[in-house]
Protein backbone atom coordinates (compact mmCIF):
# COMPACT_ATOMS: atom_id res chain seq x y z
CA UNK A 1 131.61 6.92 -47.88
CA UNK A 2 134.68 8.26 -46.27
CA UNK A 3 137.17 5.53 -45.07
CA UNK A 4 140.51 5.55 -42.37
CA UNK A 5 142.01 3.90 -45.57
CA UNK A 6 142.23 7.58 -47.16
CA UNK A 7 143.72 9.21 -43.93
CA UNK A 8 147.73 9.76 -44.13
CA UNK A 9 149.75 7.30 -41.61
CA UNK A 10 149.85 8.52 -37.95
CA UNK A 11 152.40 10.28 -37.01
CA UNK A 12 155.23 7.96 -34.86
CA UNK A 13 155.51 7.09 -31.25
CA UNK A 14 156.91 10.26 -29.35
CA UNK A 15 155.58 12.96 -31.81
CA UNK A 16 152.24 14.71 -30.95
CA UNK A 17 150.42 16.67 -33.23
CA UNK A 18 151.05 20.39 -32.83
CA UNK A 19 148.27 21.99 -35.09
CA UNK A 20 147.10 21.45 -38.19
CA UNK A 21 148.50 23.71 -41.68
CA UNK A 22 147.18 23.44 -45.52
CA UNK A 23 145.30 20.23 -44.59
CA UNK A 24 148.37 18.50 -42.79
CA UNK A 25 149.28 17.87 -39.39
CA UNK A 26 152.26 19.77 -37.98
CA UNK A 27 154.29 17.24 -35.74
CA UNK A 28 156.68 18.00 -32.62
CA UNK A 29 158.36 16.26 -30.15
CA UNK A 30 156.44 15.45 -27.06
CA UNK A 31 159.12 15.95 -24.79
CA UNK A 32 159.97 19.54 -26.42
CA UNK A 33 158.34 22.96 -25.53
CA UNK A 34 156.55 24.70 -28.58
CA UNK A 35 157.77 27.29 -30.71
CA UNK A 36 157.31 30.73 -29.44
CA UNK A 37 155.21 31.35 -32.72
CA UNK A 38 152.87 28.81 -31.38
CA UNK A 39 152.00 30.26 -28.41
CA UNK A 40 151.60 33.66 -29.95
CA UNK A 41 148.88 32.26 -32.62
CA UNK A 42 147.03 30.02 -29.69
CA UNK A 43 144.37 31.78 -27.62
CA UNK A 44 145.65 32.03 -24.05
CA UNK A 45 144.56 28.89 -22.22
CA UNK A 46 144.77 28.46 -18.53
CA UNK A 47 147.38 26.82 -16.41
CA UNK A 48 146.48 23.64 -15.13
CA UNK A 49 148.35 23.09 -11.41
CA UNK A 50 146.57 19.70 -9.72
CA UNK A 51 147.72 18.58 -6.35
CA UNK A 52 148.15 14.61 -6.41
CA UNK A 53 145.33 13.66 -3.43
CA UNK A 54 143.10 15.16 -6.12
CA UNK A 55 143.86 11.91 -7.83
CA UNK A 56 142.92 9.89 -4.84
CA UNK A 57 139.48 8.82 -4.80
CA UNK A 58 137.51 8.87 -1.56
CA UNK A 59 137.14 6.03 0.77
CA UNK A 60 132.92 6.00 1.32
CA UNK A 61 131.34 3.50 3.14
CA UNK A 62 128.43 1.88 0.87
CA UNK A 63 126.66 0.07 3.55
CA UNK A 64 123.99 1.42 5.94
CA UNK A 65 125.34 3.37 8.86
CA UNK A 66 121.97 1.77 10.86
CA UNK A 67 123.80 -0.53 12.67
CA UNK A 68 126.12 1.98 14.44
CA UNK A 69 123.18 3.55 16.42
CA UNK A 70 121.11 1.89 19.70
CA UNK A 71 118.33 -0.68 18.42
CA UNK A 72 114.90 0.22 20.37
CA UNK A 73 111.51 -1.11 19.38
CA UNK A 74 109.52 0.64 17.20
CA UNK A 75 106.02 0.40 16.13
CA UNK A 76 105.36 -1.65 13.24
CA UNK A 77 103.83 1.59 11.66
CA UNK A 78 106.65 3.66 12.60
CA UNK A 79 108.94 1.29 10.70
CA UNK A 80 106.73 0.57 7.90
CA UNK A 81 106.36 4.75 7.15
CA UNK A 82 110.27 4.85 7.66
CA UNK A 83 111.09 1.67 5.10
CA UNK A 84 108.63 3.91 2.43
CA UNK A 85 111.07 6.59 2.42
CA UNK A 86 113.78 4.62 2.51
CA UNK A 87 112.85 1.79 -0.19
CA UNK A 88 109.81 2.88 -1.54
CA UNK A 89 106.75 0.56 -2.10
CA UNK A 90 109.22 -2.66 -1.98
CA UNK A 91 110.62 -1.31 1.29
CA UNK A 92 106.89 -0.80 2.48
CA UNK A 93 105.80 -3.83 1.31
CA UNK A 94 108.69 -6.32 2.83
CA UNK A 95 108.06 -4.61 6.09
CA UNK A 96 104.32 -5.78 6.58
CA UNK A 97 105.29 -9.23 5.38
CA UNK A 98 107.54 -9.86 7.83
CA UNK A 99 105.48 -8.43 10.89
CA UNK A 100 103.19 -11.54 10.93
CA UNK A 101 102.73 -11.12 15.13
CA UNK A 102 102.06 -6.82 14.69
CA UNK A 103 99.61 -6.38 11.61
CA UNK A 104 96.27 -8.42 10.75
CA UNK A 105 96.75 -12.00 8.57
CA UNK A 106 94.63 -10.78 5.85
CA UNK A 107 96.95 -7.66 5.63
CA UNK A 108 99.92 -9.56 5.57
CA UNK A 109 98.90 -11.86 2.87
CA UNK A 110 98.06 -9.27 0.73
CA UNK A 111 101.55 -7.54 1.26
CA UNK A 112 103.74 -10.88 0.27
CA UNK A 113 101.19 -11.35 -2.57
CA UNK A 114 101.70 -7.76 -3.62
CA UNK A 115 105.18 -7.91 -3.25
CA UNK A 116 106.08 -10.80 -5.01
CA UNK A 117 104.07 -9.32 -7.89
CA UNK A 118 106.43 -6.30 -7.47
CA UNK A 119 109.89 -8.24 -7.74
CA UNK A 120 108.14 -10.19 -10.71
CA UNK A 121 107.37 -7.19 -12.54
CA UNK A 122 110.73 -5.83 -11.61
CA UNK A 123 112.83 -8.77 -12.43
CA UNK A 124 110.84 -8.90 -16.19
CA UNK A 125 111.60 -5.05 -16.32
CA UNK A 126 114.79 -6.17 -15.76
CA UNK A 127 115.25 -8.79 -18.50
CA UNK A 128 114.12 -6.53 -21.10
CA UNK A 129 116.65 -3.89 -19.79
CA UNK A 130 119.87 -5.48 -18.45
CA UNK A 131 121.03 -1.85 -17.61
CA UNK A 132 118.50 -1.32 -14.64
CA UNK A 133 120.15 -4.22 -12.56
CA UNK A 134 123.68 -2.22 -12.70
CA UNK A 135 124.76 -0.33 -9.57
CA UNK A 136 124.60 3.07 -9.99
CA UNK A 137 128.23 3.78 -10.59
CA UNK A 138 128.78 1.25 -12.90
CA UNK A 139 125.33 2.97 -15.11
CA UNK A 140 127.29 5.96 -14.40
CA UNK A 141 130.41 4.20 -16.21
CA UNK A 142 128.82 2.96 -19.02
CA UNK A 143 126.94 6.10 -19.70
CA UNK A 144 129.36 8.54 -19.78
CA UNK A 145 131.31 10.46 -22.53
CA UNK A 146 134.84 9.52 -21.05
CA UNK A 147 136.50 6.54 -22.28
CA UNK A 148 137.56 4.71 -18.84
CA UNK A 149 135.32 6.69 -16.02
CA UNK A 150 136.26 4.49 -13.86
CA UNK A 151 139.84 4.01 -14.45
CA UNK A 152 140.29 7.51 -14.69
CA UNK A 153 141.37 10.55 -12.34
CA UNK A 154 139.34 12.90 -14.90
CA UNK A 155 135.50 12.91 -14.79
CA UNK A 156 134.25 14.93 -17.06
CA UNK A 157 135.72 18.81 -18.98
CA UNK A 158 133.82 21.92 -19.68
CA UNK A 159 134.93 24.65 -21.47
CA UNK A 160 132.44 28.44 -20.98
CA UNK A 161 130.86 28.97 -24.28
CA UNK A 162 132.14 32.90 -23.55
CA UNK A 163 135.40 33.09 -21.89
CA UNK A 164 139.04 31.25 -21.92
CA UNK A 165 137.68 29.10 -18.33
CA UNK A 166 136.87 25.48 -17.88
CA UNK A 167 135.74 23.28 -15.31
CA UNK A 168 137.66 19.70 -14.17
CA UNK A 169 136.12 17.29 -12.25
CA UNK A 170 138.35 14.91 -10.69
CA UNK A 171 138.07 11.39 -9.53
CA UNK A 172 137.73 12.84 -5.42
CA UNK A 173 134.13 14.52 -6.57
CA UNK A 174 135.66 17.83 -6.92
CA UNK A 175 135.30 20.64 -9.32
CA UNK A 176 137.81 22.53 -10.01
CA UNK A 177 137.79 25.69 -12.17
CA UNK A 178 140.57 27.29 -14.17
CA UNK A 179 140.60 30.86 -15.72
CA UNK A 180 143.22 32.53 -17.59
CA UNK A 181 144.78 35.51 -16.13
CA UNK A 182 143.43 34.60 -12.46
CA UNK A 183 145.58 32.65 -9.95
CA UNK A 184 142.37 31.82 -8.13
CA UNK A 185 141.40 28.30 -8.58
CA UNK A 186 138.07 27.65 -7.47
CA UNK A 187 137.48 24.17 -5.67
CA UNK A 188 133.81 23.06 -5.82
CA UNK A 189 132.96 20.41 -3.04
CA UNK A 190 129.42 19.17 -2.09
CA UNK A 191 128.16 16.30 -0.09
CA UNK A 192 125.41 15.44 -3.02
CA UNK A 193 128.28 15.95 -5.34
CA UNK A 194 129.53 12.19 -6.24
CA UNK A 195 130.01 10.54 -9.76
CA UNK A 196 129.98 13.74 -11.97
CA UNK A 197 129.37 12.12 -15.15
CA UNK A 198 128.74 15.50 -17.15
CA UNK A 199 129.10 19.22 -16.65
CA UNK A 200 127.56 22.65 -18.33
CA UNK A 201 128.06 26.32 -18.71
CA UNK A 202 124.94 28.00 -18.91
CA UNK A 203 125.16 30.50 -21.93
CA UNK A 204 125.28 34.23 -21.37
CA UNK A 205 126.02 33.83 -18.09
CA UNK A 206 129.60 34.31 -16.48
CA UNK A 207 129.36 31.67 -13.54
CA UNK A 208 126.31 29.10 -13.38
CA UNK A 209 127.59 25.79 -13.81
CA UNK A 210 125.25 22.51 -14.03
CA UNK A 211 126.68 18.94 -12.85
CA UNK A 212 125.17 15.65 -13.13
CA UNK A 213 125.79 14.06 -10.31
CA UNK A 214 124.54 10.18 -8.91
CA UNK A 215 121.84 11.47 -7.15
CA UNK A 216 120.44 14.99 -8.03
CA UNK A 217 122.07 17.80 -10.44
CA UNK A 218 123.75 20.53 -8.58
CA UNK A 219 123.52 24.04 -10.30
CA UNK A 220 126.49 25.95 -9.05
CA UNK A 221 126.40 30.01 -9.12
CA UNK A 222 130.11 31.12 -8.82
CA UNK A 223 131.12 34.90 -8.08
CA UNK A 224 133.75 35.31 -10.86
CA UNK A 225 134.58 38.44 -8.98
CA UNK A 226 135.64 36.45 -5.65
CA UNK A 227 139.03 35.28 -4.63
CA UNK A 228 137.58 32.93 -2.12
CA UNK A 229 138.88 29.20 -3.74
CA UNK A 230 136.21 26.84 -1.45
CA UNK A 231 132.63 28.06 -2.40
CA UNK A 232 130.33 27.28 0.23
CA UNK A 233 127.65 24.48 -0.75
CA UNK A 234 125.22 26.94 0.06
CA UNK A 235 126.27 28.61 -3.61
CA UNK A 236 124.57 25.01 -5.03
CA UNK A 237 121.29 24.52 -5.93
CA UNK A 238 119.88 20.91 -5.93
CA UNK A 239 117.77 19.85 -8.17
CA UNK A 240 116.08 16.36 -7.12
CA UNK A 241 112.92 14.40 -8.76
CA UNK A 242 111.85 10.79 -7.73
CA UNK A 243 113.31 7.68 -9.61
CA UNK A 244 116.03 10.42 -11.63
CA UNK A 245 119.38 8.99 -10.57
CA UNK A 246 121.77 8.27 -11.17
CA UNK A 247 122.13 11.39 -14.02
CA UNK A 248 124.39 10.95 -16.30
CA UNK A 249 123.96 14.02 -18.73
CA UNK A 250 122.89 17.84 -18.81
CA UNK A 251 122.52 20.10 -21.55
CA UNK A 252 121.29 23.88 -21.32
CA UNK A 253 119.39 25.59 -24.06
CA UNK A 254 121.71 27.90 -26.62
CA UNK A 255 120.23 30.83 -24.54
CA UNK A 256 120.34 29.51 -20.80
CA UNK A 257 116.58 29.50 -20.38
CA UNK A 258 116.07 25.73 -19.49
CA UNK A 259 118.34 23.01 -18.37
CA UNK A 260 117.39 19.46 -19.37
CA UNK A 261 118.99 15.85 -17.24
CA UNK A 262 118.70 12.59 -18.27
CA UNK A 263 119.22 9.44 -16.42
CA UNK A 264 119.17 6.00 -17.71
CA UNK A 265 116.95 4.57 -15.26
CA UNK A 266 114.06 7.63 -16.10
CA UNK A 267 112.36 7.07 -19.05
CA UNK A 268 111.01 10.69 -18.95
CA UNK A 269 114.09 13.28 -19.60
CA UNK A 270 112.99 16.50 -17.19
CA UNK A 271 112.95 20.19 -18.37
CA UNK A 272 114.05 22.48 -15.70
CA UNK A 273 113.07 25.74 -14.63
CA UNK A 274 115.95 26.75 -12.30
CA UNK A 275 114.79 29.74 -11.12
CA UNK A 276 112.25 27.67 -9.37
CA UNK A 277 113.68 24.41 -8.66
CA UNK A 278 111.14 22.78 -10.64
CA UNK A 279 110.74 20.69 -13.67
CA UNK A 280 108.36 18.97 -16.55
CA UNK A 281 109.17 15.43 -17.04
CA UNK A 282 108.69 14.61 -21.18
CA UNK A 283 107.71 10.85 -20.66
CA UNK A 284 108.04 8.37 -23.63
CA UNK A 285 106.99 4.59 -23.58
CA UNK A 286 110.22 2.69 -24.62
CA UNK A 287 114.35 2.91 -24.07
CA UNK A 288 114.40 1.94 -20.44
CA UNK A 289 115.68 5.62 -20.29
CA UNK A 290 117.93 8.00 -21.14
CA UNK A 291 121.09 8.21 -21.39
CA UNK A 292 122.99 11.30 -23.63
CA UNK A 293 120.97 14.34 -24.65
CA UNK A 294 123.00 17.13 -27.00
CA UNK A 295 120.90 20.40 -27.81
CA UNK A 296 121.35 21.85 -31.53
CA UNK A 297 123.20 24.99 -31.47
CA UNK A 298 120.01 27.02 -33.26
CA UNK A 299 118.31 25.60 -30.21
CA UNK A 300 115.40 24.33 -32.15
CA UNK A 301 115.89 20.24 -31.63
CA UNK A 302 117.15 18.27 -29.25
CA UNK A 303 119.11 14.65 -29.57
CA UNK A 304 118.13 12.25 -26.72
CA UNK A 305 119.71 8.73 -26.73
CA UNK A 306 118.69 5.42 -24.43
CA UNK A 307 120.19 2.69 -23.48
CA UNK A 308 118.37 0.99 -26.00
CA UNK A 309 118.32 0.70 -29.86
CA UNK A 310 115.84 4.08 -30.47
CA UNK A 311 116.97 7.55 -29.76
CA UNK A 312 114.33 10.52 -30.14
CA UNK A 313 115.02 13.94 -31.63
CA UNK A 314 112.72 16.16 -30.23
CA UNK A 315 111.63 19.65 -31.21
CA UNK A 316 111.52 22.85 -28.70
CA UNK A 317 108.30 24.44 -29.92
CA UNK A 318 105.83 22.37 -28.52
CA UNK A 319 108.27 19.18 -27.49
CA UNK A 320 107.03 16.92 -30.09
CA UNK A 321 109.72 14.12 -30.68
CA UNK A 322 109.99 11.45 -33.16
CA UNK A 323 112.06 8.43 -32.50
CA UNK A 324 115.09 6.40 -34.75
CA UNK A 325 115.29 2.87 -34.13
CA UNK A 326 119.05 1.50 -34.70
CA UNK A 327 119.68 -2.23 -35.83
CA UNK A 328 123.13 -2.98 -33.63
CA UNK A 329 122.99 -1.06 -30.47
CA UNK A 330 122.20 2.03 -28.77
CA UNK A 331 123.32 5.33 -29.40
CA UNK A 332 126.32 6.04 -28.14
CA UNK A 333 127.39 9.91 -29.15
CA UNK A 334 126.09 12.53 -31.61
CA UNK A 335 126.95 16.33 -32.78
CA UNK A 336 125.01 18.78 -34.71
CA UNK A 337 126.11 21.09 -37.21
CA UNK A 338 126.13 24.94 -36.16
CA UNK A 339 122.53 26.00 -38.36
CA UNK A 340 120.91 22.69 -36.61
CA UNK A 341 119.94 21.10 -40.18
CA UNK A 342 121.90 17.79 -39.47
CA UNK A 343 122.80 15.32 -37.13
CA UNK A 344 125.79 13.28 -37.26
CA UNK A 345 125.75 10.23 -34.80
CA UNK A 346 127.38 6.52 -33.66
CA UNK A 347 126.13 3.08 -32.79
CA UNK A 348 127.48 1.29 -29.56
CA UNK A 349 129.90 -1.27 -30.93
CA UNK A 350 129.39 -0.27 -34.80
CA UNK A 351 132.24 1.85 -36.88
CA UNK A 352 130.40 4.02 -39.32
CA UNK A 353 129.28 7.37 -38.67
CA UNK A 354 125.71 8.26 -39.99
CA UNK A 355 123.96 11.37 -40.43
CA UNK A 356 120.22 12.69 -40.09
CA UNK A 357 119.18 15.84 -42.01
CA UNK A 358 116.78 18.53 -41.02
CA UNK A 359 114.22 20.74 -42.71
CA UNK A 360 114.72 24.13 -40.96
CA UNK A 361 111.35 25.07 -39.43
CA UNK A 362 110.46 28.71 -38.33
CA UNK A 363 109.38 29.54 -34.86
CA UNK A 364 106.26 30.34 -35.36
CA UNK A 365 105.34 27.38 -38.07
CA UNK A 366 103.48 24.45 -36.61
CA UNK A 367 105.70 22.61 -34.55
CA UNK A 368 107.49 19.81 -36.64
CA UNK A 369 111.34 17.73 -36.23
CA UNK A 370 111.26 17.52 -40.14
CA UNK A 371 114.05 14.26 -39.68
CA UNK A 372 114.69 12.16 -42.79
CA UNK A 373 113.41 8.92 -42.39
CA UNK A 374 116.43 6.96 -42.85
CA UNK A 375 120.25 7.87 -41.00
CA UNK A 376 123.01 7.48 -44.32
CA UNK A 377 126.17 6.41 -43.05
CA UNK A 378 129.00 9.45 -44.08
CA UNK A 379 132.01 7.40 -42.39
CA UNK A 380 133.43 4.51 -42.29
CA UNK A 381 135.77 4.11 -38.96
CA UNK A 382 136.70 0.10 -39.23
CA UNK A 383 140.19 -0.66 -38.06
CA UNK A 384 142.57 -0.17 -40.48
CA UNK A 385 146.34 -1.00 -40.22
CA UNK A 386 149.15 1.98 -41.28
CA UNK A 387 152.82 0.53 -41.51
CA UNK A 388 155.52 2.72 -39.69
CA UNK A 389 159.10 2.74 -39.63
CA UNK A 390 158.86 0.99 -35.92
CA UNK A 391 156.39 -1.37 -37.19
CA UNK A 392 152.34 -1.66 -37.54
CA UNK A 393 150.06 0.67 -36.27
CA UNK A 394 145.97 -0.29 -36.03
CA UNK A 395 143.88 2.28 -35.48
CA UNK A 396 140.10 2.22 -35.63
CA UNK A 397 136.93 0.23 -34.37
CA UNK A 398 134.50 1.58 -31.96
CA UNK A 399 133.54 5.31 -31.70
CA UNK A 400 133.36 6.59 -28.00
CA UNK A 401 132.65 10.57 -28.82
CA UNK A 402 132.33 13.14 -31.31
CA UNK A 403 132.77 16.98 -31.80
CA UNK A 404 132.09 19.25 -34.54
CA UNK A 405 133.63 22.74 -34.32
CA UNK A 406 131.23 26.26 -33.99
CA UNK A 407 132.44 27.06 -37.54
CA UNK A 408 130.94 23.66 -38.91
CA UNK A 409 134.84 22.77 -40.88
CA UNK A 410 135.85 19.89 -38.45
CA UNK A 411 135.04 16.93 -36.78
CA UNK A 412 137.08 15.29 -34.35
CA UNK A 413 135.95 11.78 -33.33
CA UNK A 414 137.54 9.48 -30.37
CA UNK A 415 138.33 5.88 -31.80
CA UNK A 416 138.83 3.42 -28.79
CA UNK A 417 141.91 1.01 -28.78
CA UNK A 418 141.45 -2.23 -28.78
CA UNK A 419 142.52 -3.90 -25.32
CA UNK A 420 143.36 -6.92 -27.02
CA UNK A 421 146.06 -5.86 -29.31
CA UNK A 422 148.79 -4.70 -28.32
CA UNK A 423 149.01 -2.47 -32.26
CA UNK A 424 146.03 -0.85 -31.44
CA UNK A 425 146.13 2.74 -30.33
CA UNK A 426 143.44 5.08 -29.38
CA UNK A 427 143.70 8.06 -31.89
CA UNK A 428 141.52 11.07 -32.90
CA UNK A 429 140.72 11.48 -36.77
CA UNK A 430 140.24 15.16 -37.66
CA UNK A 431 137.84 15.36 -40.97
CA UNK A 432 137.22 18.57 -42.90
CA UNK A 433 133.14 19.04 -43.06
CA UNK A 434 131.09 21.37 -45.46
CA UNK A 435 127.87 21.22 -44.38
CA UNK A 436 126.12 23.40 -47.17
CA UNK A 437 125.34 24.19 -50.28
CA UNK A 438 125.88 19.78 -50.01
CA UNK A 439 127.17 17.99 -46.93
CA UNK A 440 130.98 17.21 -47.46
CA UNK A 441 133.24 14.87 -45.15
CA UNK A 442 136.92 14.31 -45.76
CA UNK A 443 139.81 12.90 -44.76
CA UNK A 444 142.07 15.80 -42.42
CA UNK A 445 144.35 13.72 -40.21
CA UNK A 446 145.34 11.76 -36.76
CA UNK A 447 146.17 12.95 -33.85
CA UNK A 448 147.52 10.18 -32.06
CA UNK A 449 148.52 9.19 -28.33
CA UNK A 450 152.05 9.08 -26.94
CA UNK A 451 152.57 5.10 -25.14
CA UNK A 452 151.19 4.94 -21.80
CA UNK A 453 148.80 8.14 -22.40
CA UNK A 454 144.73 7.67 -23.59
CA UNK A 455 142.58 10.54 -24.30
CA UNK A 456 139.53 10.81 -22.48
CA UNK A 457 137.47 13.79 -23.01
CA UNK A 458 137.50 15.83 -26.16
CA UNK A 459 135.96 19.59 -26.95
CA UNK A 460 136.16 22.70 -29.37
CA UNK A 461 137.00 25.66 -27.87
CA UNK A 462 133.22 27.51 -28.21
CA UNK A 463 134.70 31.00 -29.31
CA UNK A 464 138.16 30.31 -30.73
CA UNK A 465 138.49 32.90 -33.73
CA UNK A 466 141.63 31.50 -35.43
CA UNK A 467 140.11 28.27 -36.63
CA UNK A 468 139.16 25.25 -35.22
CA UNK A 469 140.76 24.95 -31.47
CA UNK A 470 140.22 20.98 -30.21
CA UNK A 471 141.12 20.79 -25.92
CA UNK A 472 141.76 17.07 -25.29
CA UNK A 473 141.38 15.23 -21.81
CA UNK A 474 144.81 12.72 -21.29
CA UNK A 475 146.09 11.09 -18.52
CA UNK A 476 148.94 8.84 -17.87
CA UNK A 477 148.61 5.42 -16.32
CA UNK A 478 149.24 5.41 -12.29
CA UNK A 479 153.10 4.33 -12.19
CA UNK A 480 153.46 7.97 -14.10
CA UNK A 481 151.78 9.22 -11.37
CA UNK A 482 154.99 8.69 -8.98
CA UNK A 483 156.60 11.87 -11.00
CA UNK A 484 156.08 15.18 -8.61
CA UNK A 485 155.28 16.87 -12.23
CA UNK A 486 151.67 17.01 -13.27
CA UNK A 487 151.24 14.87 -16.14
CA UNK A 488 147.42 13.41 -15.04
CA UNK A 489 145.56 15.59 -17.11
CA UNK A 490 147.34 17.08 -20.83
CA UNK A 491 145.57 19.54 -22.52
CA UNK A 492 146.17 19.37 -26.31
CA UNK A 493 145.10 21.48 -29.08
CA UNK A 494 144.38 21.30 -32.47
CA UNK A 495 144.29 24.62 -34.56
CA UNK A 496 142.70 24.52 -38.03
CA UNK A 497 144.05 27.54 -38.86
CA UNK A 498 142.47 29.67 -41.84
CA UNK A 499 144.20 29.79 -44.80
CA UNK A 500 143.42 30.82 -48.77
CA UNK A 501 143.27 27.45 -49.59
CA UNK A 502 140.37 26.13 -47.19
């Protein structure tokens, strides 16, 4: 099993790493501009220009805006049918309890019978799943891929699986999206759109964009053709479906023929059919809900994590699943390989990377995951200390994402500092992967943080054709903010470039 032990020291506070050459990471000085040979081998990324009250988050008001409008008396019908779209059943419920003088005795016994049954049953739901009794931004916290959603000014990254563009979502619930070439940068604003957790390009397509958002998903259709840089909301579709927010991931199929969401508090993960605006809910007993799903790039399986310790990997013939129950936590990321014949994932709060392999199954056989029935751990990510001429260096502990390239030869993986020492840094450790004839996984390299930076979002650049290009999410922490420059959100990137020895 692989080990951070094997990994060459990271490189020392104020280098970054430029790319990567015969196996070895290339440093530079962070507060230099790369060689002009750099830029010539990179593909052509898109200038990033932020204004700072993008940084800002909104004020909102959380409480009910009732209060602000003229009371007048209402039947106690009127307000029980409004409290059932408002509530639900509880709402209902509490209503006709508390009208003692308006309804019949019988029918109010039978509602504060009935609804102390409900908040039982709820508050035991609740006790097996902690999770449930979290606001929805905090499940929205938790749940995503970025490693301080809620500390951040970046949400969530997207790059097009086609062309050099990407979408930014930013801590003031707006989208913002970035082509190379144009100086038209689009600015996506809805009033449904708040906590964007995740974002997708749908393939083959040149401007449909899903979001997971706290209370519906919002499927955006963008002219790429117009220079207009406020879409209206009438470009959004929303997609809504009782008891499915807030959503906290969304994956499309390889070919952009169904989109699937997940929330944590929805057991059932929904298949949608855009086109229509409607969906089929695949309901499974146990979880508490989901939390991460991650389609296989051959399109034939689907990962689908909880908040619990099972996740499900489900095929797309006939949407059969079977289900992996882990010993220490939940699931907290996972990656396929590029054919879809294995699975590498991480445990919340455990440092070893496992791996699941697949039996490749034709279309037309009967429908079948064809999982092994045990995960065999690959990597071994516990913190490890390096000695540099400054001093120690700990890097290691708790996985918060992975990434494995479209050419299957290398994994990045986000390690998470430790808060509570002050050695620790947050790093990225490259690996070079061979996935056939025999699955390989070795040692490639760091690529570390500068002080007062944290990476928060990581992604392969889907058609890169010069090796293996790795966009990372980095801000600096708020008294950086004071410079006019914009240093919220660096881009950095990786190149495993080709050569005759790889």
């Amino acid at each position: 099993m692989c080990s951070l032990d094997l990994f060459p020291p990271p490189l020392p506070r104020g280098e970054v790493t430029l790319y990567e050459y015969n196996n070895t990471m290339i440093p530079w000085l962070a507060d230099e501009s790369p060689p002009p040979s750099f830029h010539t081998a990179m593909v052509n990324v898109p200038e990033l220009f932020i204004p700072l009250d993008a940084l800002k988050a909104p004020g909102r008001m959380e409480l009910s805006s009732k209060s602000a409008f003229i009371h007048h008396k209402e039947t106690v019908w009127k307000r029980s049918l409004n409290a059932w779209h408002q509530v639900g059943l509880a709402g209902l419920l509490e209503e006709l309890s508390n009208s003692e003088e308006e309804v019949p005795p019988l029918l109010c016994h039978v509602s504060r019978c009935s609804l102390a049954a409900c908040r039982w049953l709820s508050s035991f739901h609740g006790s097996l799943f902690p999770h449930l009794l979290m606001k929805s931004e905090d499940l929205t916290a938790e749940f995503s891929q970025a490693c301080d959603w809620t500390g951040c000014s970046l949400r969530a990254f997207a790059w097009h699986p086609h062309t050099n563009k990407f979408a930014l979502a930013l801590v003031d619930d707006s989208i913002r999206i970035y082509t190379t070439g144009s100086p038209t940068i689009p600015t996506l604003k809805h009033r449904l759109q708040k906590d964007v957790a995740s974002m997708a390009w749908k393939p083959l397509c040149a401007s449909i964009l899903a979001v997971a958002c706290q209370s519906c998903v919002l499927v955006w259709h963008i002219d790429p053709t117009s220079l207009s840089t406020r879409p209206s909301s009438g470009c959004a579709q929303i997609l809504t479906h009782p008891g499915h927010s807030p959503v906290t991931s969304v994956a499309w199929s390889p070919k952009g023929g169904v989109l699937l969401s997940a929330s944590p508090v929805d057991t059932a993960m929904l298949v949608w059919d855009v086109s229509t605006e409607s969906c089929v809910p695949l309901q499974r007993v146990g979880g508490g809900g989901v939390t991460f799903l991650s389609w296989s790039p051959d399109g034939s399986k689907v990962l689908s994590a909880t908040p619990s310790a099972v996740f499900r990997v489900w095929e797309t013939h006939m949407w059969t699943c079977e289900r992996w129950p882990t010993l220490n936590g939940r699931c907290q990321t996972g990656c396929w390989s590029p054919d879809g014949s294995r699975l590498l994932f991480a445990v919340k709060e455990e440092s070893v990377i496992y791996s699941l392999s697949f039996c490749v199954v034709e279309a037309e056989a009967q429908a079948c995951v064809g999982g092994s029935e045990r995960a065999t751990p690959v990597a071994d990510v516990s913190e490890v200390v390096f000695q540099r001429d400054n001093g120690e260096v700990r890097v290691g502990g708790e996985i918060q994402s992975m990434a494995w390239d479209p050419s299957g030869e290398r994994l990045a993986v986000l390690l998470r500092e430790n808060s509570n020492d002050p050695t620790s840094e947050a790093v990225i450790a490259v690996y070079r992967t061979k996935n056939n004839p025999k699955f390989e996984l070795l040692p490639c390299g760091f690529i570390p943080s500068k002080k007062g930076e944290d990476p928060q979002l990581m992604q392969f650049h889907p058609c890169f054709q010069k090796g293996a290009l790795l966009s990372v999410v980095k801000y600096f922490l708020p008294y950086h903010i004071l410079k006019l420059l914009i240093l919220v959100c660096m881009l950095r990137f990786f190149s495993g470039l080709k050569t005759e020895d790889d």
